[in-house]
PDB file of N, CA and C in Angstrom:
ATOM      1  N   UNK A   1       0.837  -1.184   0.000  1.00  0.00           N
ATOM      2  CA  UNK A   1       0.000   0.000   0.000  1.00  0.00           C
ATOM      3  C   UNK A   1       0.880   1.245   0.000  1.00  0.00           C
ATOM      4  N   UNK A   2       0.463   1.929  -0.764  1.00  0.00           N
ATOM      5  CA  UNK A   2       1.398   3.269  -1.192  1.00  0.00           C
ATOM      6  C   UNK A   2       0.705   4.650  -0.536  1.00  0.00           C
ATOM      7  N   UNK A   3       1.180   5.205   0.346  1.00  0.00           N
ATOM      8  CA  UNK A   3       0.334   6.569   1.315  1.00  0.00           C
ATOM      9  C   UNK A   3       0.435   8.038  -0.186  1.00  0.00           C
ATOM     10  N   UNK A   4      -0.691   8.440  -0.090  1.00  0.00           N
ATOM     11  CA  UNK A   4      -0.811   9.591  -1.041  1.00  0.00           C
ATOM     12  C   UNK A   4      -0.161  10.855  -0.490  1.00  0.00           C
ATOM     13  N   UNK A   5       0.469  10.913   0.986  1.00  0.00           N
ATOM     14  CA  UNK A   5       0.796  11.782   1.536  1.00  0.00           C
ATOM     15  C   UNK A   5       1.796  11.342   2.271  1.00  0.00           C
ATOM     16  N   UNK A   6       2.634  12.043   3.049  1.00  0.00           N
ATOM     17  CA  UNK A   6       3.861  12.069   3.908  1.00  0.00           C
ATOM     18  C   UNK A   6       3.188  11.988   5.400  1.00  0.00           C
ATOM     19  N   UNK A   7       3.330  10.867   6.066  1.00  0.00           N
ATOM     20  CA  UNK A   7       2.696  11.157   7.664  1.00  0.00           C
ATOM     21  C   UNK A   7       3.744  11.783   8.467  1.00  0.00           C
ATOM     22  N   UNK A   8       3.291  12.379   9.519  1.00  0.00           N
ATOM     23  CA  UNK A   8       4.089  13.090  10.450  1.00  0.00           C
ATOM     24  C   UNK A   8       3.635  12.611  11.842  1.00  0.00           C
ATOM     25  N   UNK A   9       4.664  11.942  12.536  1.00  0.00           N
ATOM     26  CA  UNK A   9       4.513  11.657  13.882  1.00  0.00           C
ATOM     27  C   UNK A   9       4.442  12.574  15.172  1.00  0.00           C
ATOM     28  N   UNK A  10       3.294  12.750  15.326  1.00  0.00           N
ATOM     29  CA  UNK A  10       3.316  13.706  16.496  1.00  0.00           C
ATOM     30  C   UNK A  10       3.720  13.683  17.976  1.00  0.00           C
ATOM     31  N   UNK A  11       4.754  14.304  18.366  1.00  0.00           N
ATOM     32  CA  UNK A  11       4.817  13.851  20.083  1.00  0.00           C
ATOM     33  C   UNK A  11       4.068  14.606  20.855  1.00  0.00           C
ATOM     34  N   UNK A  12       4.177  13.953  22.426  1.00  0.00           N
ATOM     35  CA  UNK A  12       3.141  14.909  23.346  1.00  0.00           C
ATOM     36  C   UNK A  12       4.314  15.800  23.598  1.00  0.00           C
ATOM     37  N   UNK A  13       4.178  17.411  23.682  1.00  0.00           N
ATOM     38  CA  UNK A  13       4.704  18.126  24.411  1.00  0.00           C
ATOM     39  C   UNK A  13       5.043  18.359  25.786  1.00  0.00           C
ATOM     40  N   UNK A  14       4.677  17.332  26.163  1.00  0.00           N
ATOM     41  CA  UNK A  14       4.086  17.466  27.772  1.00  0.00           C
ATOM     42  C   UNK A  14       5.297  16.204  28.205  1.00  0.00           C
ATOM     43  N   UNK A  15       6.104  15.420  27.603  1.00  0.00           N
ATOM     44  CA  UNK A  15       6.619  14.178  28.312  1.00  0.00           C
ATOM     45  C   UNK A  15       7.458  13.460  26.925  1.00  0.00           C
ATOM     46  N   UNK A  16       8.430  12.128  26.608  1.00  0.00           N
ATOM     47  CA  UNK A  16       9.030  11.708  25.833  1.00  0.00           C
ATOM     48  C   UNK A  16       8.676  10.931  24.970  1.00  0.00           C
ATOM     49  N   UNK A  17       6.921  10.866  25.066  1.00  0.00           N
ATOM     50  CA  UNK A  17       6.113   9.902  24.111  1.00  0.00           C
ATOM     51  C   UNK A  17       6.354  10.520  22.611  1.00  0.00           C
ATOM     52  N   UNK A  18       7.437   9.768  22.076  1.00  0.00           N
ATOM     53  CA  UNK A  18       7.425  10.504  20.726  1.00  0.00           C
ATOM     54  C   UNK A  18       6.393  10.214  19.622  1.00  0.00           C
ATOM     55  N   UNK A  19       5.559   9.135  19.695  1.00  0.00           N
ATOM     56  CA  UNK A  19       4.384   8.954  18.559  1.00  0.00           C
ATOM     57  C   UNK A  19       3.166   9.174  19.499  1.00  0.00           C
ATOM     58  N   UNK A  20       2.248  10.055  20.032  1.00  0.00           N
ATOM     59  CA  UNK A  20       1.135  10.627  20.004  1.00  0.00           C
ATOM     60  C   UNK A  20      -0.090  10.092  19.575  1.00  0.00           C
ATOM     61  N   UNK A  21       0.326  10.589  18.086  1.00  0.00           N
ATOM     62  CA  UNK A  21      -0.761  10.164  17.308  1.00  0.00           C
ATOM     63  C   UNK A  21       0.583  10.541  15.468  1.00  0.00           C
ATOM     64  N   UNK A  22      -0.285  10.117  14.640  1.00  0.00           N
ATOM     65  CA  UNK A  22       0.331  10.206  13.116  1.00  0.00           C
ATOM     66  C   UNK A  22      -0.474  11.196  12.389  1.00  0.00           C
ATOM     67  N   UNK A  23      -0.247  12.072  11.789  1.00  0.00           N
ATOM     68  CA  UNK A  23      -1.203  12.847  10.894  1.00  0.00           C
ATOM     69  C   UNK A  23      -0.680  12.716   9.875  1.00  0.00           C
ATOM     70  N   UNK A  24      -1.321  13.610   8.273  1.00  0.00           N
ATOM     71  CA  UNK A  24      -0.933  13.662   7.020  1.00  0.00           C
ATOM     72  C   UNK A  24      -0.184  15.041   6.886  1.00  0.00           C
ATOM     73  N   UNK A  25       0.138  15.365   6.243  1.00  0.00           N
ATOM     74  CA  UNK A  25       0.828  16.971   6.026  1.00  0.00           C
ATOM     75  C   UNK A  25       0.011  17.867   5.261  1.00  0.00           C
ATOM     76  N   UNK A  26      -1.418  17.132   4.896  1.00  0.00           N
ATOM     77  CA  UNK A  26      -2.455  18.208   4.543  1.00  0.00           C
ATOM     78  C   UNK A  26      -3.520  18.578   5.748  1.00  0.00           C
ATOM     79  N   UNK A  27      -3.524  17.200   6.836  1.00  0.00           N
ATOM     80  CA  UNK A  27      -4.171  17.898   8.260  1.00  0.00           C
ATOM     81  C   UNK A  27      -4.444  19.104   8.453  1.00  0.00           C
ATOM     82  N   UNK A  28      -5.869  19.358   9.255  1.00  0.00           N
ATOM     83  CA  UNK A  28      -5.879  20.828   9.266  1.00  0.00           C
ATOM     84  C   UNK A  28      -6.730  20.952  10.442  1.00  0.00           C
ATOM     85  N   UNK A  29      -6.287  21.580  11.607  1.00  0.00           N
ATOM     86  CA  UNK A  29      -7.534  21.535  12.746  1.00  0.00           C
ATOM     87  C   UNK A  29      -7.030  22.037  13.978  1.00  0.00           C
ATOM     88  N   UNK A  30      -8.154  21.828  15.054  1.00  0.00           N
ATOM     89  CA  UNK A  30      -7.192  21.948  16.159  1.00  0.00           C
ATOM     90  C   UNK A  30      -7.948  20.411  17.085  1.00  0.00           C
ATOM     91  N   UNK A  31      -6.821  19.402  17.666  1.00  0.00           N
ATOM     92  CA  UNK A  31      -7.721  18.672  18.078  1.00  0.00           C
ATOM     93  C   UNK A  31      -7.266  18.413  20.016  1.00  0.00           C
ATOM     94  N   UNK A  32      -8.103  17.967  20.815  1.00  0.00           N
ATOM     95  CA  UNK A  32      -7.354  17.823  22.138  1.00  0.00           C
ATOM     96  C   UNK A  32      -7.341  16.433  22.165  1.00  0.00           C
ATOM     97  N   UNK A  33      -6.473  16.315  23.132  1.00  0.00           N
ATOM     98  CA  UNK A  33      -5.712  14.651  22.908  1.00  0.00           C
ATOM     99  C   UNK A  33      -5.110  14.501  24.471  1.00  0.00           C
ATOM    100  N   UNK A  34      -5.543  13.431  25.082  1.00  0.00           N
ATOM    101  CA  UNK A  34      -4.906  12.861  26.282  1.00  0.00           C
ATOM    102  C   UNK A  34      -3.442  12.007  25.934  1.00  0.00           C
ATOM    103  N   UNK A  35      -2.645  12.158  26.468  1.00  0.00           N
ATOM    104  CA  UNK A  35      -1.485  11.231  26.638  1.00  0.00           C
ATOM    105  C   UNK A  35      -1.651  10.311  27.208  1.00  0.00           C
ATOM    106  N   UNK A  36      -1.062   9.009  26.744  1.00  0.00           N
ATOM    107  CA  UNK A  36      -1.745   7.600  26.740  1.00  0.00           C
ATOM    108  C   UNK A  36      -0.254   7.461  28.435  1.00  0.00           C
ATOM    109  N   UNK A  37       0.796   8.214  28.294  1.00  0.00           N
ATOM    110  CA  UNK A  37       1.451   7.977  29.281  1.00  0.00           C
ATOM    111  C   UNK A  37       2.002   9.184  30.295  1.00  0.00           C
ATOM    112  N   UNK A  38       2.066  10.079  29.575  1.00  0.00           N
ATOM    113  CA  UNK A  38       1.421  10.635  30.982  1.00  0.00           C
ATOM    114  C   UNK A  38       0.204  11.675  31.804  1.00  0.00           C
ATOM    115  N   UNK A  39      -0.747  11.131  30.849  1.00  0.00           N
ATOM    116  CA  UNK A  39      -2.189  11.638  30.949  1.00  0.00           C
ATOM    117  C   UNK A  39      -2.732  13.241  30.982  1.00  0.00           C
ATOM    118  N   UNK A  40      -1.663  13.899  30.353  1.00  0.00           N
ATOM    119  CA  UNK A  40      -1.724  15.360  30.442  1.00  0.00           C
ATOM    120  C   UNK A  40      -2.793  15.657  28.744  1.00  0.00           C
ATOM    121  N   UNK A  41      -2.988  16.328  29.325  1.00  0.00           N
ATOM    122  CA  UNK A  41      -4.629  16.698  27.770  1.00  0.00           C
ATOM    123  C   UNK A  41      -4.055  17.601  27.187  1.00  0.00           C
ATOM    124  N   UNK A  42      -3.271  17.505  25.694  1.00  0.00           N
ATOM    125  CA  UNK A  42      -2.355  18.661  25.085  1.00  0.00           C
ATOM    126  C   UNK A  42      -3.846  19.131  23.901  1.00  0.00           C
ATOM    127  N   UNK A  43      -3.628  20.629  23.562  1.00  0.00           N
ATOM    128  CA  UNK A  43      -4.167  20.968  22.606  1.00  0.00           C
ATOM    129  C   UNK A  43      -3.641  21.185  21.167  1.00  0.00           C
ATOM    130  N   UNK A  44      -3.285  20.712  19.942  1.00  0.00           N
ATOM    131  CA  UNK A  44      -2.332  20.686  18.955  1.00  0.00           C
ATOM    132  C   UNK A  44      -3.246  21.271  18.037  1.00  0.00           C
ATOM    133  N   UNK A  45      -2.499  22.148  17.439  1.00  0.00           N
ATOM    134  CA  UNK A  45      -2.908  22.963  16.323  1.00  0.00           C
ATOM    135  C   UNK A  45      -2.394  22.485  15.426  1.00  0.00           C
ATOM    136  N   UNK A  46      -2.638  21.476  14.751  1.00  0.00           N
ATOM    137  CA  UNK A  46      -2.259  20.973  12.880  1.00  0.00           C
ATOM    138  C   UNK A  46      -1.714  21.994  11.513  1.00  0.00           C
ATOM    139  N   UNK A  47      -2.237  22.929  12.218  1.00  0.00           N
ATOM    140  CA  UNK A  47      -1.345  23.812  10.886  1.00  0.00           C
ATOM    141  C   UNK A  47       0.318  23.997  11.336  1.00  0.00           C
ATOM    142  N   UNK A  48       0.695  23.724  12.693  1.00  0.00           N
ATOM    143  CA  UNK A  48       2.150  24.380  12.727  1.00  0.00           C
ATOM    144  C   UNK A  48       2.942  22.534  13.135  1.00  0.00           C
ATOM    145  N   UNK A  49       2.489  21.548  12.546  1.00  0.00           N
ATOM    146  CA  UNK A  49       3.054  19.982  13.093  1.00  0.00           C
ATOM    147  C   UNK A  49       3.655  20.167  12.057  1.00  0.00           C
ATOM    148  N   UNK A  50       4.964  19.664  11.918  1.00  0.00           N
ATOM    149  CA  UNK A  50       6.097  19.795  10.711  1.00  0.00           C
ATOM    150  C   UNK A  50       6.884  18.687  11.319  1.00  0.00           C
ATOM    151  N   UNK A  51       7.768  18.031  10.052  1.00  0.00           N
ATOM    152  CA  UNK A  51       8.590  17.445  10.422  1.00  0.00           C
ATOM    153  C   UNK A  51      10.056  18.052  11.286  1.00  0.00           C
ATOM    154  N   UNK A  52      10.281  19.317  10.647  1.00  0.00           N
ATOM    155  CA  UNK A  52      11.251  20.047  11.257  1.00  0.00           C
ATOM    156  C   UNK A  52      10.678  20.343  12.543  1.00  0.00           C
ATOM    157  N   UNK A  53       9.854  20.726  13.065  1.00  0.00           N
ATOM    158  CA  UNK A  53       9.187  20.842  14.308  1.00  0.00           C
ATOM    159  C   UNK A  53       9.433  19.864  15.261  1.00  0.00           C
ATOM    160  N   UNK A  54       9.156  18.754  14.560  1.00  0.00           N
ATOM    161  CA  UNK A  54       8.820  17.244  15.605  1.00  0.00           C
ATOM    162  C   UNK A  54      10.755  16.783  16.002  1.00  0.00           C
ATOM    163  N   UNK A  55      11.380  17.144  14.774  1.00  0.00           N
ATOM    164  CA  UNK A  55      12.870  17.045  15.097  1.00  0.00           C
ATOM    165  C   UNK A  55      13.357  17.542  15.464  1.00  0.00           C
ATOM    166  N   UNK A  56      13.331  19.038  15.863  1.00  0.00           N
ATOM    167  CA  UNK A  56      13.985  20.244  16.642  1.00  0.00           C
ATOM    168  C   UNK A  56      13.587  19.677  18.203  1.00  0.00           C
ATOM    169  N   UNK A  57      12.079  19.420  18.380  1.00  0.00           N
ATOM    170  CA  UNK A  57      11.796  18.752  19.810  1.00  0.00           C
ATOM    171  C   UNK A  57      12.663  17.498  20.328  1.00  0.00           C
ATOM    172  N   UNK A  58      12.686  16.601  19.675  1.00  0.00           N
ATOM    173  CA  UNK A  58      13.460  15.248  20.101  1.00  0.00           C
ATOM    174  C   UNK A  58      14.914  15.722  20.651  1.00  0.00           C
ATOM    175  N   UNK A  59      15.384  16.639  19.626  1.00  0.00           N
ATOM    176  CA  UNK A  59      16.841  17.008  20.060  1.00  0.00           C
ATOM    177  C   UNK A  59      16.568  17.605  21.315  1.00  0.00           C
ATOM    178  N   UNK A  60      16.190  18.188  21.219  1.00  0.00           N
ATOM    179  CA  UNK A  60      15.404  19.240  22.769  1.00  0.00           C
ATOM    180  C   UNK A  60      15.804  18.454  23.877  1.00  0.00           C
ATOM    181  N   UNK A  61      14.610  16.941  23.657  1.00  0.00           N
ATOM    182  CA  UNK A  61      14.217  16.106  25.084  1.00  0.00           C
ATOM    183  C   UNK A  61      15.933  15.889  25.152  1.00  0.00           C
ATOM    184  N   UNK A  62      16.491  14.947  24.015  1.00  0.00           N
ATOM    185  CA  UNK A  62      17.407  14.848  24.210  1.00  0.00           C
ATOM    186  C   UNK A  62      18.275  15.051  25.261  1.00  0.00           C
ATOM    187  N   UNK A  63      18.794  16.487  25.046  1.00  0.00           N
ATOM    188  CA  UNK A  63      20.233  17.139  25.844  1.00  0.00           C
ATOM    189  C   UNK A  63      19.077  17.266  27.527  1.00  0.00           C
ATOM    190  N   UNK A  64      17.910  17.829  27.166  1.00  0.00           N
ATOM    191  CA  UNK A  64      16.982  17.884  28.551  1.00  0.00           C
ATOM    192  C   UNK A  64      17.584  16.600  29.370  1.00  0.00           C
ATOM    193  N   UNK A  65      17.052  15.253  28.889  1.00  0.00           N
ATOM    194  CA  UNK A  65      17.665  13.707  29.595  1.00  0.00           C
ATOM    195  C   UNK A  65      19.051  13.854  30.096  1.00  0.00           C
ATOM    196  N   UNK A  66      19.891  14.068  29.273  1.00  0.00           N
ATOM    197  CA  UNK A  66      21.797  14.052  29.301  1.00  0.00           C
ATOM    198  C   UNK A  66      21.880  14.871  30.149  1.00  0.00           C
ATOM    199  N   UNK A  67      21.248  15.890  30.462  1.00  0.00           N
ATOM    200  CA  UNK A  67      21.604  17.120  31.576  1.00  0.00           C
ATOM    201  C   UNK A  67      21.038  16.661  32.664  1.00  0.00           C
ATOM    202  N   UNK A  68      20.103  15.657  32.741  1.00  0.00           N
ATOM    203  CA  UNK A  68      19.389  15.266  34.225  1.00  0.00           C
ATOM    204  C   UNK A  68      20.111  14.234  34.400  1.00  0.00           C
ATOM    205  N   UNK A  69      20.928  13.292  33.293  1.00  0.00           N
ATOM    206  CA  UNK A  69      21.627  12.216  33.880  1.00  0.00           C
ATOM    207  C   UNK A  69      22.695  12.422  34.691  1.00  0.00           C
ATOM    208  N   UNK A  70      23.145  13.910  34.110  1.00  0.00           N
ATOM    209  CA  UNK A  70      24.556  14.014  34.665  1.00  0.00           C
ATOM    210  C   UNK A  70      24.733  14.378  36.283  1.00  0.00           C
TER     211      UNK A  70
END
């Protein structure tokens, strides 16, 4: 099966759950969403979910973790 669109994995802002939920890159909305782990209710606006977005965050949690390990 061949996707007509590019999905984008959404994380919760709220904690290190990096898949959320999956959208398309024509998505358009605003939807609220509980975190399956750590139960915080984020509100996501679909026009600003980007892949550059979702990767600037990971690096984020990243160094966030490495700085609490140390």
């Amino acid at each position: 099966m061949e996707l007509a669109e590019e999905e984008i994995h959404v994380h919760c802002p709220y904690c290190s759950n990096k898949r959320l939920f999956d959208c398309g890159t024509s998505a358009e909305g605003i939807i609220k969403i509980k975190c399956p782990c750590c139960r915080a209710v984020s509100v996501i606006n679909l026009q600003y979910v980007t892949e550059k977005h979702r990767s600037r965050r990971i690096v984020a949690y990243k160094k966030a973790a490495a700085n609490y390990i140390q």
